[in-house]
C-alpha atoms as a PDB file:
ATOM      1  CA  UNK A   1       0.000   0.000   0.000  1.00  0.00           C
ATOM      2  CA  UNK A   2       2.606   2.129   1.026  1.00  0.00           C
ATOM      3  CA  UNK A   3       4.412   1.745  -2.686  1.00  0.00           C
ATOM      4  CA  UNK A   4       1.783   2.404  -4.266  1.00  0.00           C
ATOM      5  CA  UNK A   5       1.017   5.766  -2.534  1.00  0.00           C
ATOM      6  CA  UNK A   6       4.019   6.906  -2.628  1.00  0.00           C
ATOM      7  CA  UNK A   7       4.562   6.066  -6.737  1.00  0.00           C
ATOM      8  CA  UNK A   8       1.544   9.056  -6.919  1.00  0.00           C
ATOM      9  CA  UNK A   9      -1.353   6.186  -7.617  1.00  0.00           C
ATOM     10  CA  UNK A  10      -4.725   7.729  -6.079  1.00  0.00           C
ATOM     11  CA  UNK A  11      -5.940   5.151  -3.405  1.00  0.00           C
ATOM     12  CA  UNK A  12      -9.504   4.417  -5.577  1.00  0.00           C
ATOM     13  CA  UNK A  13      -7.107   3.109  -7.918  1.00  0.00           C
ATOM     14  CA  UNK A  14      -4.977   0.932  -5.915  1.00  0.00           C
ATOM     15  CA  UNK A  15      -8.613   0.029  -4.133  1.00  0.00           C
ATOM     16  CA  UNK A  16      -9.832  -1.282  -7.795  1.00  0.00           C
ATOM     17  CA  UNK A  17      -6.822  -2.894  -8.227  1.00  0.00           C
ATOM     18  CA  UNK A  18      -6.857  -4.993  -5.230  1.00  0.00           C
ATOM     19  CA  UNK A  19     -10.361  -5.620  -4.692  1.00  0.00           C
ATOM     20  CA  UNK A  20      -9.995  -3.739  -1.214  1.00  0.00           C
ATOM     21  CA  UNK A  21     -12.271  -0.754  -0.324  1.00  0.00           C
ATOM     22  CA  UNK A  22     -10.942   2.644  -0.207  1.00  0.00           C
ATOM     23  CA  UNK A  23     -11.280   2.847   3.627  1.00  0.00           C
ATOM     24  CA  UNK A  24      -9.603  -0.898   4.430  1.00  0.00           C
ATOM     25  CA  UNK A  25      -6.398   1.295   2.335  1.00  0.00           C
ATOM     26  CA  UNK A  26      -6.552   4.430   3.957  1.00  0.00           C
ATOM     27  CA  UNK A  27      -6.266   2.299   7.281  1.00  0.00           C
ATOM     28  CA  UNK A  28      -3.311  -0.090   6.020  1.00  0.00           C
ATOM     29  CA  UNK A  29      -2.100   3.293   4.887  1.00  0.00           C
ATOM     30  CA  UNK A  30      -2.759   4.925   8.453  1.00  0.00           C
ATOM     31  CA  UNK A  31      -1.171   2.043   9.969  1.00  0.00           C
ATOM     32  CA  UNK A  32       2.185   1.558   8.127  1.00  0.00           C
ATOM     33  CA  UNK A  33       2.863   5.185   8.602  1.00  0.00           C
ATOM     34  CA  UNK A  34       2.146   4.617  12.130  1.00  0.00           C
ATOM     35  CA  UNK A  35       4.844   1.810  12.653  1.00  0.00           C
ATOM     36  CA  UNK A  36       7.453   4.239  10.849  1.00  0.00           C
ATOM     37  CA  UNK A  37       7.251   6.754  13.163  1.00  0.00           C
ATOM     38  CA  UNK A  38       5.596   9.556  10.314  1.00  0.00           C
ATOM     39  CA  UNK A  39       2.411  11.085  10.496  1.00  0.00           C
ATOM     40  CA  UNK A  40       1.602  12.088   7.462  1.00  0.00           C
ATOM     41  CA  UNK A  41       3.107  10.597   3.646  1.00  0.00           C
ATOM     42  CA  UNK A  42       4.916  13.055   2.725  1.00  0.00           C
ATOM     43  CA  UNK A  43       7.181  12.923   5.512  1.00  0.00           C
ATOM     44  CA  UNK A  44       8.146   9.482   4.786  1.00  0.00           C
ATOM     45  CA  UNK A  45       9.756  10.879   1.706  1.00  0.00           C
ATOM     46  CA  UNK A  46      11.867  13.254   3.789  1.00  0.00           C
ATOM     47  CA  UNK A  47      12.751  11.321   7.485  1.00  0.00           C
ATOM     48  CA  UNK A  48      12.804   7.972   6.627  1.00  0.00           C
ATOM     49  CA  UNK A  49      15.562   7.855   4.562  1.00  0.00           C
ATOM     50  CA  UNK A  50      17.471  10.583   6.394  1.00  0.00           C
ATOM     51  CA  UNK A  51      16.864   7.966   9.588  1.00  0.00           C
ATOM     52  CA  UNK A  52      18.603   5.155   7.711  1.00  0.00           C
ATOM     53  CA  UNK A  53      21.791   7.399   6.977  1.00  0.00           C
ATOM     54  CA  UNK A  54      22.459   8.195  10.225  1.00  0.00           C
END
């Protein structure tokens, strides 16, 4: 879920594509971000990678 979000693919796409509802991905979403540390996507972008430098 997480790949696909951040490649730029709207989640009623990847939802279509998986035969999973829009909410069940927003939640996997919600979650995986959670376990990261982030709060919101775009961060992942930024901290994430600057986490596994250091």
């Amino acid at each position: 879920m997480l790949t696909g979000a951040m490649s730029g693919v709207p989640v009623q796409t990847l939802a279509r594509q998986t035969g999973r509802s829009v909410k069940t991905l927003y939640g996997q979403r919600y979650s995986g971000l959670r376990r990261l540390g982030v709060r919101r996507l775009p961060a992942l972008l930024t901290e994430v990678p600057a986490r596994d430098e250091g």
